[in-house]
C-alpha atoms as a PDB file:
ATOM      1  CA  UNK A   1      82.034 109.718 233.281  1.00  0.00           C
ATOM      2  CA  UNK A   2      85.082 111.155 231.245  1.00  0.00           C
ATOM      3  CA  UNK A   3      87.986 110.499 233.165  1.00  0.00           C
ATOM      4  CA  UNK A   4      90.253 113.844 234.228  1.00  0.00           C
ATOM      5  CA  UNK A   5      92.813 112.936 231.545  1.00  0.00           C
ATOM      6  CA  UNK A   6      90.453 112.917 228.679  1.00  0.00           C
ATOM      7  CA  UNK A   7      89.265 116.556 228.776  1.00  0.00           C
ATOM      8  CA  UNK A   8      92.316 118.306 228.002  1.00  0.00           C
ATOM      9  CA  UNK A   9      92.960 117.489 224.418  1.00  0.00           C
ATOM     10  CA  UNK A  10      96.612 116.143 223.470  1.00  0.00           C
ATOM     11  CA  UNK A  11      98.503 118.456 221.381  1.00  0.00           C
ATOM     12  CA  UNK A  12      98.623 117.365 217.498  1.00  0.00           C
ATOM     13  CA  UNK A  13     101.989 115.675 216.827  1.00  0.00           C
ATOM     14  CA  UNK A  14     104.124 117.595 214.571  1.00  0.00           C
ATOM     15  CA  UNK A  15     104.424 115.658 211.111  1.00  0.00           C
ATOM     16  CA  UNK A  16     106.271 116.596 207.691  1.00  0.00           C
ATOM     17  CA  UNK A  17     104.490 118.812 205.882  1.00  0.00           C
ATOM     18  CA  UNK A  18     103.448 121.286 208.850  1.00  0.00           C
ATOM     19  CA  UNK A  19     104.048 124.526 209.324  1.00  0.00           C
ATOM     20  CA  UNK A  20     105.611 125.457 212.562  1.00  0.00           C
ATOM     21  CA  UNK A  21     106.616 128.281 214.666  1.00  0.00           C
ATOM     22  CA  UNK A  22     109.820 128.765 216.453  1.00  0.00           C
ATOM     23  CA  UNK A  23     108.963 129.556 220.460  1.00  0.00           C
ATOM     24  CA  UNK A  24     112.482 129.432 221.644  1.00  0.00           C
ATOM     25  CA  UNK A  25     113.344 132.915 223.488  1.00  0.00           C
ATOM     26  CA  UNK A  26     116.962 132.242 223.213  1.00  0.00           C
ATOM     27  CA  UNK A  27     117.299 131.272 218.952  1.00  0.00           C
ATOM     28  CA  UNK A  28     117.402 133.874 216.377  1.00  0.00           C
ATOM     29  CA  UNK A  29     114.819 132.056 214.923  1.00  0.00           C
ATOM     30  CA  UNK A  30     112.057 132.921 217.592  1.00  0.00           C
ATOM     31  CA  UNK A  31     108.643 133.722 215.822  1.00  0.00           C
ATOM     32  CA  UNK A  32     109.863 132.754 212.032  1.00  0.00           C
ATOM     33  CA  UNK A  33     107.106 130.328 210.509  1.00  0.00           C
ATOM     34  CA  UNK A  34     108.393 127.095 208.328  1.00  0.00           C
ATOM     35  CA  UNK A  35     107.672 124.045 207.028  1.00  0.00           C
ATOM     36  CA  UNK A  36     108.887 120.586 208.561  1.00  0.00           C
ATOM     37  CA  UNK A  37     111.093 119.028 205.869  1.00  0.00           C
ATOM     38  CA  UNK A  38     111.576 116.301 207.911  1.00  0.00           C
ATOM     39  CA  UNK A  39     112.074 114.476 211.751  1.00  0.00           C
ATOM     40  CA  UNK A  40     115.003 112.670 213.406  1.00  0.00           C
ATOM     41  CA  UNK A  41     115.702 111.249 217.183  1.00  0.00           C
ATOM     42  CA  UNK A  42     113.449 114.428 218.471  1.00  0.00           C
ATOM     43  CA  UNK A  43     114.935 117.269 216.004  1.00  0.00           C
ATOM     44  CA  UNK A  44     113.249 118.627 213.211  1.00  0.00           C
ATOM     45  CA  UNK A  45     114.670 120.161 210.222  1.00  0.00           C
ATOM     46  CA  UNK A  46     112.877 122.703 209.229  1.00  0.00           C
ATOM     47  CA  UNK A  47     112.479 125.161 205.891  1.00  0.00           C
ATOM     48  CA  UNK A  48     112.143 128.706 206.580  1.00  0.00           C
ATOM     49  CA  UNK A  49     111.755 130.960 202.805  1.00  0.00           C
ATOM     50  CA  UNK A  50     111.490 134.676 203.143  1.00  0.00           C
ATOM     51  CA  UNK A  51     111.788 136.813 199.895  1.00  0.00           C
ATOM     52  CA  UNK A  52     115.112 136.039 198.248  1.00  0.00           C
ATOM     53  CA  UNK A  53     116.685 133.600 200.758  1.00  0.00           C
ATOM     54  CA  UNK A  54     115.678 129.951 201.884  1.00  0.00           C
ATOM     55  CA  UNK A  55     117.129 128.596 205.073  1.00  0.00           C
ATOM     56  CA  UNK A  56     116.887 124.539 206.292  1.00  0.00           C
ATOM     57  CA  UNK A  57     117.981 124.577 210.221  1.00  0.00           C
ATOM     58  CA  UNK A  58     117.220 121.466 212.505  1.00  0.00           C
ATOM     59  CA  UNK A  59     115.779 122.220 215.795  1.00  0.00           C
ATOM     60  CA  UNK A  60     114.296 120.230 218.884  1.00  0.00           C
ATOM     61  CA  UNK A  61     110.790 119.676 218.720  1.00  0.00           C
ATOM     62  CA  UNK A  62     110.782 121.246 221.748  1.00  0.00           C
ATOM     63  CA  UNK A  63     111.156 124.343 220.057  1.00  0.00           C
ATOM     64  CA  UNK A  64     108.473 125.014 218.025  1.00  0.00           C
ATOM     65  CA  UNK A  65     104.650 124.908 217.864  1.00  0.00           C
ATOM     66  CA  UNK A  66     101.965 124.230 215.598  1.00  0.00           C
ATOM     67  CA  UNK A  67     100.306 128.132 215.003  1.00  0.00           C
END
Protein backbone atom coordinates (compact mmCIF):
# COMPACT_ATOMS: atom_id res chain seq x y z
CA UNK A 1 0.00 0.00 0.00
CA UNK A 2 1.32 3.47 -1.30
CA UNK A 3 1.81 5.51 1.56
CA UNK A 4 -0.33 9.10 1.63
CA UNK A 5 2.86 10.99 0.73
CA UNK A 6 3.60 9.14 -2.40
CA UNK A 7 0.46 9.98 -4.43
CA UNK A 8 0.83 13.53 -4.85
CA UNK A 9 3.73 13.89 -7.17
CA UNK A 10 6.66 16.39 -6.08
CA UNK A 11 6.93 19.33 -8.23
CA UNK A 12 9.99 19.11 -10.84
CA UNK A 13 12.90 21.18 -9.46
CA UNK A 14 13.64 24.13 -11.48
CA UNK A 15 17.14 23.61 -13.29
CA UNK A 16 19.15 25.89 -15.90
CA UNK A 17 17.90 25.61 -19.01
CA UNK A 18 14.00 25.79 -18.10
CA UNK A 19 11.63 27.94 -19.03
CA UNK A 20 9.71 29.55 -16.29
CA UNK A 21 6.85 31.72 -15.56
CA UNK A 22 6.72 34.61 -13.24
CA UNK A 23 3.52 34.03 -10.63
CA UNK A 24 4.29 36.90 -8.41
CA UNK A 25 1.06 39.31 -8.25
CA UNK A 26 3.10 42.08 -6.93
CA UNK A 27 6.38 42.14 -9.84
CA UNK A 28 6.02 43.72 -13.13
CA UNK A 29 7.17 40.67 -14.34
CA UNK A 30 3.94 38.58 -13.50
CA UNK A 31 3.05 36.17 -16.47
CA UNK A 32 6.40 36.96 -18.70
CA UNK A 33 7.95 33.45 -19.74
CA UNK A 34 12.04 33.04 -19.57
CA UNK A 35 14.70 30.94 -19.45
CA UNK A 36 16.79 30.12 -16.17
CA UNK A 37 20.31 31.38 -16.89
CA UNK A 38 21.29 30.27 -13.78
CA UNK A 39 20.59 29.53 -9.63
CA UNK A 40 22.08 31.01 -6.44
CA UNK A 41 21.21 30.65 -2.45
CA UNK A 42 17.30 30.26 -3.65
CA UNK A 43 17.25 33.14 -6.49
CA UNK A 44 17.22 32.56 -9.98
CA UNK A 45 18.38 34.75 -12.66
CA UNK A 46 16.42 34.58 -15.26
CA UNK A 47 16.42 35.70 -19.27
CA UNK A 48 13.33 37.18 -20.48
CA UNK A 49 13.73 38.24 -24.75
CA UNK A 50 10.75 39.89 -26.31
CA UNK A 51 11.19 41.44 -29.86
CA UNK A 52 13.99 44.00 -29.71
CA UNK A 53 14.91 43.94 -25.99
CA UNK A 54 16.51 41.14 -23.70
CA UNK A 55 16.21 41.50 -19.97
CA UNK A 56 18.34 39.14 -17.16
CA UNK A 57 16.48 39.85 -13.60
CA UNK A 58 17.12 37.46 -10.54
CA UNK A 59 14.13 36.41 -8.70
CA UNK A 60 13.21 33.93 -5.75
CA UNK A 61 12.35 30.65 -6.81
CA UNK A 62 9.47 31.26 -5.07
CA UNK A 63 8.36 33.27 -7.78
CA UNK A 64 8.00 31.44 -10.66
CA UNK A 65 6.68 28.11 -12.03
CA UNK A 66 7.43 25.61 -14.47
CA UNK A 67 4.32 26.22 -17.35
Amino acid sequence: MPSPSSSQDPAPPILPGSSVTVQDSCSIYRGYTGIVQRISDRRAAVLFEGGNWDKLVTLDLSQLRLP
